[in-house]
C-alpha atoms as a PDB file:
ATOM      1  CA  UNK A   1     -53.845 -45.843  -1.996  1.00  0.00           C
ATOM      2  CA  UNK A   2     -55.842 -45.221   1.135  1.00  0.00           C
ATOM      3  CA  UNK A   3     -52.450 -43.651   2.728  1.00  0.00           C
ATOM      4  CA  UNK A   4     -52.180 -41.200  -0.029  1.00  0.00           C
ATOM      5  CA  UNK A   5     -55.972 -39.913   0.391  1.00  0.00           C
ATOM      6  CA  UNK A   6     -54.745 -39.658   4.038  1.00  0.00           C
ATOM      7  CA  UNK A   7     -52.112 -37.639   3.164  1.00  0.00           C
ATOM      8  CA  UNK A   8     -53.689 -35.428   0.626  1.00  0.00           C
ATOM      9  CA  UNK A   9     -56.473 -35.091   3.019  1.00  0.00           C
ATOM     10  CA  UNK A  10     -53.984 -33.746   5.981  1.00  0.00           C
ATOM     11  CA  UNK A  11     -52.635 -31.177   3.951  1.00  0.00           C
ATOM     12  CA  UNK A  12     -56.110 -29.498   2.865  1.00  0.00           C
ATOM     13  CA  UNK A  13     -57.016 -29.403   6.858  1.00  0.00           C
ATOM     14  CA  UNK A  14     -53.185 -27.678   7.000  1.00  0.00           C
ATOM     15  CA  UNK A  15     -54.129 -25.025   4.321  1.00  0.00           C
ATOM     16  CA  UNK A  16     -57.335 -24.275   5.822  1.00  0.00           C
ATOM     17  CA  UNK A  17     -56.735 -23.449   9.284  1.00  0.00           C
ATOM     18  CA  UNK A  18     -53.431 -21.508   8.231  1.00  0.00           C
ATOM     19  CA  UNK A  19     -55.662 -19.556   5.787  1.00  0.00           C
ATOM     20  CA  UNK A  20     -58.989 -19.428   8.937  1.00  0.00           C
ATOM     21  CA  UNK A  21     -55.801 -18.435  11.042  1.00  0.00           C
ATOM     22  CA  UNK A  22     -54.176 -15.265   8.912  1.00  0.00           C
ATOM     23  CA  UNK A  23     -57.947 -14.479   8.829  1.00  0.00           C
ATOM     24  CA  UNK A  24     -58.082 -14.224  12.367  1.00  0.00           C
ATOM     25  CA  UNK A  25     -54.509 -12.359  12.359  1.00  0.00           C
ATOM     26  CA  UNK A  26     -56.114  -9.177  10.722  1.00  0.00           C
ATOM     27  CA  UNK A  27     -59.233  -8.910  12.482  1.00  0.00           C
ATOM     28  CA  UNK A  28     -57.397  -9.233  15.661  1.00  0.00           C
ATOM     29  CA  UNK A  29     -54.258  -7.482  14.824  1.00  0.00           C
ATOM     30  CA  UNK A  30     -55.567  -4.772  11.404  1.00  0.00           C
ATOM     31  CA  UNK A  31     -53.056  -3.078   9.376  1.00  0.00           C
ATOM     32  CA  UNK A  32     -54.346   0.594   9.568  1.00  0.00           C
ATOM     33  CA  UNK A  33     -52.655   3.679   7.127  1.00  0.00           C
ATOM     34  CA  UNK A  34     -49.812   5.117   7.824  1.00  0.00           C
ATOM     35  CA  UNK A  35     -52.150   8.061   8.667  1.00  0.00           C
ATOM     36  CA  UNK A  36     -54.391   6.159  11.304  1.00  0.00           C
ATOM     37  CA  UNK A  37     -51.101   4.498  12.833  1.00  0.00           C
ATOM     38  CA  UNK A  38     -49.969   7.719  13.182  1.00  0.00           C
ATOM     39  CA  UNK A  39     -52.435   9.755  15.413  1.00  0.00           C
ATOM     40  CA  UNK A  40     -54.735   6.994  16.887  1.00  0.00           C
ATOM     41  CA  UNK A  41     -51.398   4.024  17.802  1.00  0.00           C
ATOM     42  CA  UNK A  42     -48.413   5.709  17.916  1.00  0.00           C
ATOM     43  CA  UNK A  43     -49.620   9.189  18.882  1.00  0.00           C
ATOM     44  CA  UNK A  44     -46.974  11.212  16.721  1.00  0.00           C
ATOM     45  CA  UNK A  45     -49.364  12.659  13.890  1.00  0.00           C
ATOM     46  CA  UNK A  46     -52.505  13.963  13.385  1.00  0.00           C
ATOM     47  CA  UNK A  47     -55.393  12.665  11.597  1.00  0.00           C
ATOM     48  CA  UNK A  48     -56.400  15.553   9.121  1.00  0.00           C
ATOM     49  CA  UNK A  49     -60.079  16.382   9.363  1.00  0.00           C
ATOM     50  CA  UNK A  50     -59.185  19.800   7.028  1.00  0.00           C
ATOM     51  CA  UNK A  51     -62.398  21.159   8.121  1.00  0.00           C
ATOM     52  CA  UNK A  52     -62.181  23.279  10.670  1.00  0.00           C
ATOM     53  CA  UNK A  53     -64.605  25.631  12.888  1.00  0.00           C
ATOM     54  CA  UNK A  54     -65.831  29.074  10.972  1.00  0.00           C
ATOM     55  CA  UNK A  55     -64.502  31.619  12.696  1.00  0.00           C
ATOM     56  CA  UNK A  56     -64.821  35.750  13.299  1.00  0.00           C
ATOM     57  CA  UNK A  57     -61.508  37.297  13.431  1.00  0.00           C
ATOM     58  CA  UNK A  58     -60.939  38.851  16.570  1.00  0.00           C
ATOM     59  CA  UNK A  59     -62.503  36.460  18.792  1.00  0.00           C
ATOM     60  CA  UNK A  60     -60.958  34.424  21.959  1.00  0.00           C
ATOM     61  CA  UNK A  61     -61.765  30.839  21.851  1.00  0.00           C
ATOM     62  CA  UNK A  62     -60.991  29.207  25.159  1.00  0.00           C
ATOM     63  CA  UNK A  63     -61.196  25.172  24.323  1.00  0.00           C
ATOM     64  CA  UNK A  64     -63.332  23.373  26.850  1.00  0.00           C
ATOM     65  CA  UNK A  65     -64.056  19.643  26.218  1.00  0.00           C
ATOM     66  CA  UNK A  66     -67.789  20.762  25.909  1.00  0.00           C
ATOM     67  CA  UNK A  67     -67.561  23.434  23.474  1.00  0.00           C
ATOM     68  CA  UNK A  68     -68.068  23.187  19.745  1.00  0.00           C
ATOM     69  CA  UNK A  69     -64.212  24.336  19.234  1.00  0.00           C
ATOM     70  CA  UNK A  70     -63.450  21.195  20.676  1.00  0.00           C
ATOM     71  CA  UNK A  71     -65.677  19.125  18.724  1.00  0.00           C
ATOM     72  CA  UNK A  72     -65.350  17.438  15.151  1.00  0.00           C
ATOM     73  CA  UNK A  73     -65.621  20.473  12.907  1.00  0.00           C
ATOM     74  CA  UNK A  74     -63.951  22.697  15.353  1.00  0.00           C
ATOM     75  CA  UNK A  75     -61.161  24.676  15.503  1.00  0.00           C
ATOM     76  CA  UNK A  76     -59.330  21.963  18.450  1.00  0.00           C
ATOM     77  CA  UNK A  77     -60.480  19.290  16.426  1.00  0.00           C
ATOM     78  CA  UNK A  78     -56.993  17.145  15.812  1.00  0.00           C
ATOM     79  CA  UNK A  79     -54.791  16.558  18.340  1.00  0.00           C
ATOM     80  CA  UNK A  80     -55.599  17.848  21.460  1.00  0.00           C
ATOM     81  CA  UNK A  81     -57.183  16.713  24.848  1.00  0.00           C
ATOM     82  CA  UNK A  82     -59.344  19.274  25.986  1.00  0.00           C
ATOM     83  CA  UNK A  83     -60.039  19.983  29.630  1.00  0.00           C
ATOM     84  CA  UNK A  84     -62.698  22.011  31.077  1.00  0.00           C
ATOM     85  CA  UNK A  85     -60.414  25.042  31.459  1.00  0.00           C
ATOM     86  CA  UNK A  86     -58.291  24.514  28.560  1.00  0.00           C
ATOM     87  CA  UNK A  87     -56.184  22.084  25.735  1.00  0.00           C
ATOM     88  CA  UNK A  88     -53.280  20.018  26.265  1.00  0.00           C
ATOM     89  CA  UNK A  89     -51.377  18.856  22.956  1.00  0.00           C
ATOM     90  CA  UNK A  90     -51.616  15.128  22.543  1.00  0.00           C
ATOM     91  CA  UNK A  91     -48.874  13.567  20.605  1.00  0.00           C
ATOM     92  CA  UNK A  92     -46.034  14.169  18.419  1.00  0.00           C
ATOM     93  CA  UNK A  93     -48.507  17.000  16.367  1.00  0.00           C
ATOM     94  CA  UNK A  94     -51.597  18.842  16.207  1.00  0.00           C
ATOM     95  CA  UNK A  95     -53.672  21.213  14.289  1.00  0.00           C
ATOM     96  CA  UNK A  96     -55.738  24.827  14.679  1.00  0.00           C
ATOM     97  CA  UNK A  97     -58.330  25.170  11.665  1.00  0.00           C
ATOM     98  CA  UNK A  98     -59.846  28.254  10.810  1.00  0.00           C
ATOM     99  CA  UNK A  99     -62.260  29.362   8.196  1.00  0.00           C
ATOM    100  CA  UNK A 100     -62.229  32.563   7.347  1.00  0.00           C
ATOM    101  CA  UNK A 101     -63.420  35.355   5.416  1.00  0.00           C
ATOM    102  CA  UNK A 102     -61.378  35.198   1.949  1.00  0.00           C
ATOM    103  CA  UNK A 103     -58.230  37.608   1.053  1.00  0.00           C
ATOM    104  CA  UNK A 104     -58.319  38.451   5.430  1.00  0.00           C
ATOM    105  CA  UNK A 105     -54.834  39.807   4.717  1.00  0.00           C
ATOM    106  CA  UNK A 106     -52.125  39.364   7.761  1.00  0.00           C
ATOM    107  CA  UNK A 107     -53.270  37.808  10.299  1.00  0.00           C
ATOM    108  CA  UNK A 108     -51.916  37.731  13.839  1.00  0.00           C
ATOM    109  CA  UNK A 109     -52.257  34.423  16.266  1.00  0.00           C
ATOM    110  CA  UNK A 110     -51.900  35.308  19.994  1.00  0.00           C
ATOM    111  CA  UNK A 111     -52.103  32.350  22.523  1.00  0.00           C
ATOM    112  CA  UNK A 112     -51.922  32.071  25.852  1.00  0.00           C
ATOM    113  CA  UNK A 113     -50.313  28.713  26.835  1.00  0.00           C
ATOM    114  CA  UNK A 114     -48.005  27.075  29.225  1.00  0.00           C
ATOM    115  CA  UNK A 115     -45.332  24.202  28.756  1.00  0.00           C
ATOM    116  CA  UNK A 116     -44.736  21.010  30.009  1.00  0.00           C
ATOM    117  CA  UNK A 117     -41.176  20.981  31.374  1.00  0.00           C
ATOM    118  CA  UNK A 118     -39.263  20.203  33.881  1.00  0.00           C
ATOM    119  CA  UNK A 119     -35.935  20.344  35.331  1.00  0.00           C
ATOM    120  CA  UNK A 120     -35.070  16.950  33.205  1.00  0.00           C
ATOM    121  CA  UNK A 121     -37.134  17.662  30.494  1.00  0.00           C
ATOM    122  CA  UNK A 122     -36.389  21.760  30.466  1.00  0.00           C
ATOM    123  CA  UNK A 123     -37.462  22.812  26.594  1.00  0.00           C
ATOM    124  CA  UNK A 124     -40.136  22.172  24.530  1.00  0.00           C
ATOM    125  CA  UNK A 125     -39.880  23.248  20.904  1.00  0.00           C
ATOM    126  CA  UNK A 126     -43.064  23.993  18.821  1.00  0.00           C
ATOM    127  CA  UNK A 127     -42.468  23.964  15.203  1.00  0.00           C
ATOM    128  CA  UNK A 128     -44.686  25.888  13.340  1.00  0.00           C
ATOM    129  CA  UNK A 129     -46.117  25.220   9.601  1.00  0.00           C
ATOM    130  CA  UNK A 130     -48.771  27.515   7.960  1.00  0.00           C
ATOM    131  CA  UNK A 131     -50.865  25.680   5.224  1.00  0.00           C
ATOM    132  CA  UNK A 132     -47.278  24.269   4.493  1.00  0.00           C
ATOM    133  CA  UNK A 133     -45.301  27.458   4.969  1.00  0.00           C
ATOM    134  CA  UNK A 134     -42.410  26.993   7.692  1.00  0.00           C
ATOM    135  CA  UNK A 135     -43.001  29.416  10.484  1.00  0.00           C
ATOM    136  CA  UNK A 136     -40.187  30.300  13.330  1.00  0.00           C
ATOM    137  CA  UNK A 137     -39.700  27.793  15.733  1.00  0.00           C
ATOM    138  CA  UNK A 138     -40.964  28.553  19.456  1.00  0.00           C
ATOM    139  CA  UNK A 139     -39.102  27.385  22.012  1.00  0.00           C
ATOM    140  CA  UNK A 140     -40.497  27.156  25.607  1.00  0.00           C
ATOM    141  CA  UNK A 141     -38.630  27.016  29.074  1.00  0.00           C
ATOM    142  CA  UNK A 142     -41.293  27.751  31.686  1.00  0.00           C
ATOM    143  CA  UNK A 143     -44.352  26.212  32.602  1.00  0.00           C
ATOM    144  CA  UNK A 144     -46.004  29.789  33.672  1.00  0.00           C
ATOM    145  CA  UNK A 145     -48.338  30.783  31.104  1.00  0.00           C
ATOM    146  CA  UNK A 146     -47.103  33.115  28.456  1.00  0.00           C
ATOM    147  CA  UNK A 147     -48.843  34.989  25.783  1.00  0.00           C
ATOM    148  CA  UNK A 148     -47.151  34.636  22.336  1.00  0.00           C
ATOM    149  CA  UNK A 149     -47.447  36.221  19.322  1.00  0.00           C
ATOM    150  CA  UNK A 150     -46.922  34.761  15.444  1.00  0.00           C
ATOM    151  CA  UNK A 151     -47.569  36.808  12.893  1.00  0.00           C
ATOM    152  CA  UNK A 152     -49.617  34.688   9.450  1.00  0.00           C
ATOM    153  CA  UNK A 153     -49.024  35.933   6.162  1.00  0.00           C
ATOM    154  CA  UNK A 154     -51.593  36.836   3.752  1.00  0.00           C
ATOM    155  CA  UNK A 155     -50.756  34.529   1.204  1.00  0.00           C
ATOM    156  CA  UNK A 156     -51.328  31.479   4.166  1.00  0.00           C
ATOM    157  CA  UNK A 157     -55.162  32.646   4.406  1.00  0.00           C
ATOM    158  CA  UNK A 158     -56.016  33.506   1.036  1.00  0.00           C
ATOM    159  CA  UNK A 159     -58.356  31.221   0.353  1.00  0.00           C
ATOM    160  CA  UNK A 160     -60.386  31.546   3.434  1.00  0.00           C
ATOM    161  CA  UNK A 161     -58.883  29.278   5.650  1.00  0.00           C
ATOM    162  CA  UNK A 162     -55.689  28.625   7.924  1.00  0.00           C
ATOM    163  CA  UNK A 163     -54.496  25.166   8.780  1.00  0.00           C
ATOM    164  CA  UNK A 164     -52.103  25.716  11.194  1.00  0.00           C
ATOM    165  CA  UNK A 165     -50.168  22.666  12.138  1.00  0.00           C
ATOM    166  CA  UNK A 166     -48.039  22.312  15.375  1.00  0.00           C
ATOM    167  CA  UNK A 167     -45.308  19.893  15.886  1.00  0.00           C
ATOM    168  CA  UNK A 168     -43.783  18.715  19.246  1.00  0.00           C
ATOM    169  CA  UNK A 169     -40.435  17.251  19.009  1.00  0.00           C
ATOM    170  CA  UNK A 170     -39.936  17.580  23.043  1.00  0.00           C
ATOM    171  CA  UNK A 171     -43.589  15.959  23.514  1.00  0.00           C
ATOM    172  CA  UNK A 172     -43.113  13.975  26.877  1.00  0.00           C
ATOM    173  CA  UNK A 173     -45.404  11.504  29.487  1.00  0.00           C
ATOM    174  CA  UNK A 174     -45.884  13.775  32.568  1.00  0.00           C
ATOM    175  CA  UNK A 175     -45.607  10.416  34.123  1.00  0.00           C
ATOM    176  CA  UNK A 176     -41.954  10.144  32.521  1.00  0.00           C
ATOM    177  CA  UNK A 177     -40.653  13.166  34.043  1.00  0.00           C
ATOM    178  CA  UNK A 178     -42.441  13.337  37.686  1.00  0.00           C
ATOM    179  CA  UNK A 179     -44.830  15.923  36.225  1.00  0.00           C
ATOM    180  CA  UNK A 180     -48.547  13.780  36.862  1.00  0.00           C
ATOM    181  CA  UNK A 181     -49.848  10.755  36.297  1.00  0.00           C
ATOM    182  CA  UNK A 182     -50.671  10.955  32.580  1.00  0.00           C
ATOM    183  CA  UNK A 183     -48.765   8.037  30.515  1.00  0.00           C
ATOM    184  CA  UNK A 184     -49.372   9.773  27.100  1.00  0.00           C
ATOM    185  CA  UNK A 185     -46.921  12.533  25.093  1.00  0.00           C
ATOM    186  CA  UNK A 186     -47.838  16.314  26.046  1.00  0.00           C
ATOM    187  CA  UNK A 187     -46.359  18.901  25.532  1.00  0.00           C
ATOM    188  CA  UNK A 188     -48.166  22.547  25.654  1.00  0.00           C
ATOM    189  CA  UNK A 189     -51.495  23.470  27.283  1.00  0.00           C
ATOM    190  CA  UNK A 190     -53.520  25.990  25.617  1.00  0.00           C
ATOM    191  CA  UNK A 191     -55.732  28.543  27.382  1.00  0.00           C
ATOM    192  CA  UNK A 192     -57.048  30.955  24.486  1.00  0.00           C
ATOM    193  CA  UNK A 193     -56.555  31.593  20.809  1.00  0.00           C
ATOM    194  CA  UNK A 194     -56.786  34.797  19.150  1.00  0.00           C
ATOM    195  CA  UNK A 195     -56.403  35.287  15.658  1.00  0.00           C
ATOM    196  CA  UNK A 196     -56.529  39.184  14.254  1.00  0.00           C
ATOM    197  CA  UNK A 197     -55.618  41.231  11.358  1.00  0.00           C
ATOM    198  CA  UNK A 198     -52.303  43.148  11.724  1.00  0.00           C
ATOM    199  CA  UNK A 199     -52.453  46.366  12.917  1.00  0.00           C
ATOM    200  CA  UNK A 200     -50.794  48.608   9.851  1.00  0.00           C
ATOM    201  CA  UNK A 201     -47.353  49.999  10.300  1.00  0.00           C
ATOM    202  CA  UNK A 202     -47.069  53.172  12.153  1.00  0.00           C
ATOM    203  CA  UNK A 203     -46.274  56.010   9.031  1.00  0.00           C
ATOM    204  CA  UNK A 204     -42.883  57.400  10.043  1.00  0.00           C
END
């Protein structure tokens, strides 16, 4: 009889350090979303603030790490690593919030931005989506800056704000590549952002 309290005894020990011990699993080892994995482990989305910095159309923001576009609420807010003279994309995505006026009409985005290539790694695509409307793909070959040009349609801002999203299939370690020292996945530096209405079409 003793032997069988011995026994019984054993296996409650068992079941309570295996259950002390899948404790310990999750606080060491936590199952975050899908969304959380995403930006803050893997590095391949963004987490979505949708908030965004208010905004006067016409105006050049130039990101800087200690600038309110750079901050929580601002415009740089999700995915990017901002610098004191500028932005780097950081991961596989990123976003540019704007709020703006209501019914703005066209709107024009001008940036001035370089890429991360290099003779291995020699394009980096940028797939653009406008509050879920596909835009045309950019493709970049240089690592000059550029200024570039993509026109918004109205129906993408008229509810007073533009979520612009950003995608970098091509998003490499400069480390990778020979291109610096940094171990995570850029892909394109951003200088300024400009975001206008449309000039009207000439009358012919």
């Amino acid at each position: 009889m003793s032997r069988i309290r011995l026994t019984r005894w054993h296996w409650g020990a068992v079941l309570l350090l295996l259950a002390e011990l899948a404790v310990a699993a999750l606080v060491l080892v936590p199952r975050p979303s899908a969304a959380y994995r995403a930006q803050f482990i893997d590095r391949v989305d963004c987490w979505h603030a949708e908030q965004g910095g208010s905004y006067h159309l016409g105006d050049t923001v130039h990101p800087r790490f200690d600038t309110p576009e750079a901050g929580p609420d601002g415009i740089f807010a999700c995915g990017w690593l901002t610098l004191d003279d500028g932005a780097w994309s950081l991961g596989g995505a990123a976003h540019l919030y704007f709020r703006l006026p209501p019914e703005s009409g066209q709107l024009r985005l001008e940036l001035v931005v370089r890429a991360l290539v290099s003779p291995s790694h020699p394009v980096q695509r940028i797939e653009l989506e406008a509050d879920g409307v596909a835009l045309p793909t950019l493709r970049l070959t240089s690592r000059e800056f550029l200024d570039l040009a993509v026109d918004m349609p109205a129906e993408v801002v008229g509810d007073g704000s533009l979520d612009l999203k950003l995608r970098f299939p091509d998003a490499v370690s400069p480390r990778r590549i020979g291109a610096g020292s940094h171990r995570g996945a850029l892909a394109l530096f951003v200088q300024s952002v400009t975001l206008s209405p449309q000039a009207p079409p000439s009358p012919k």
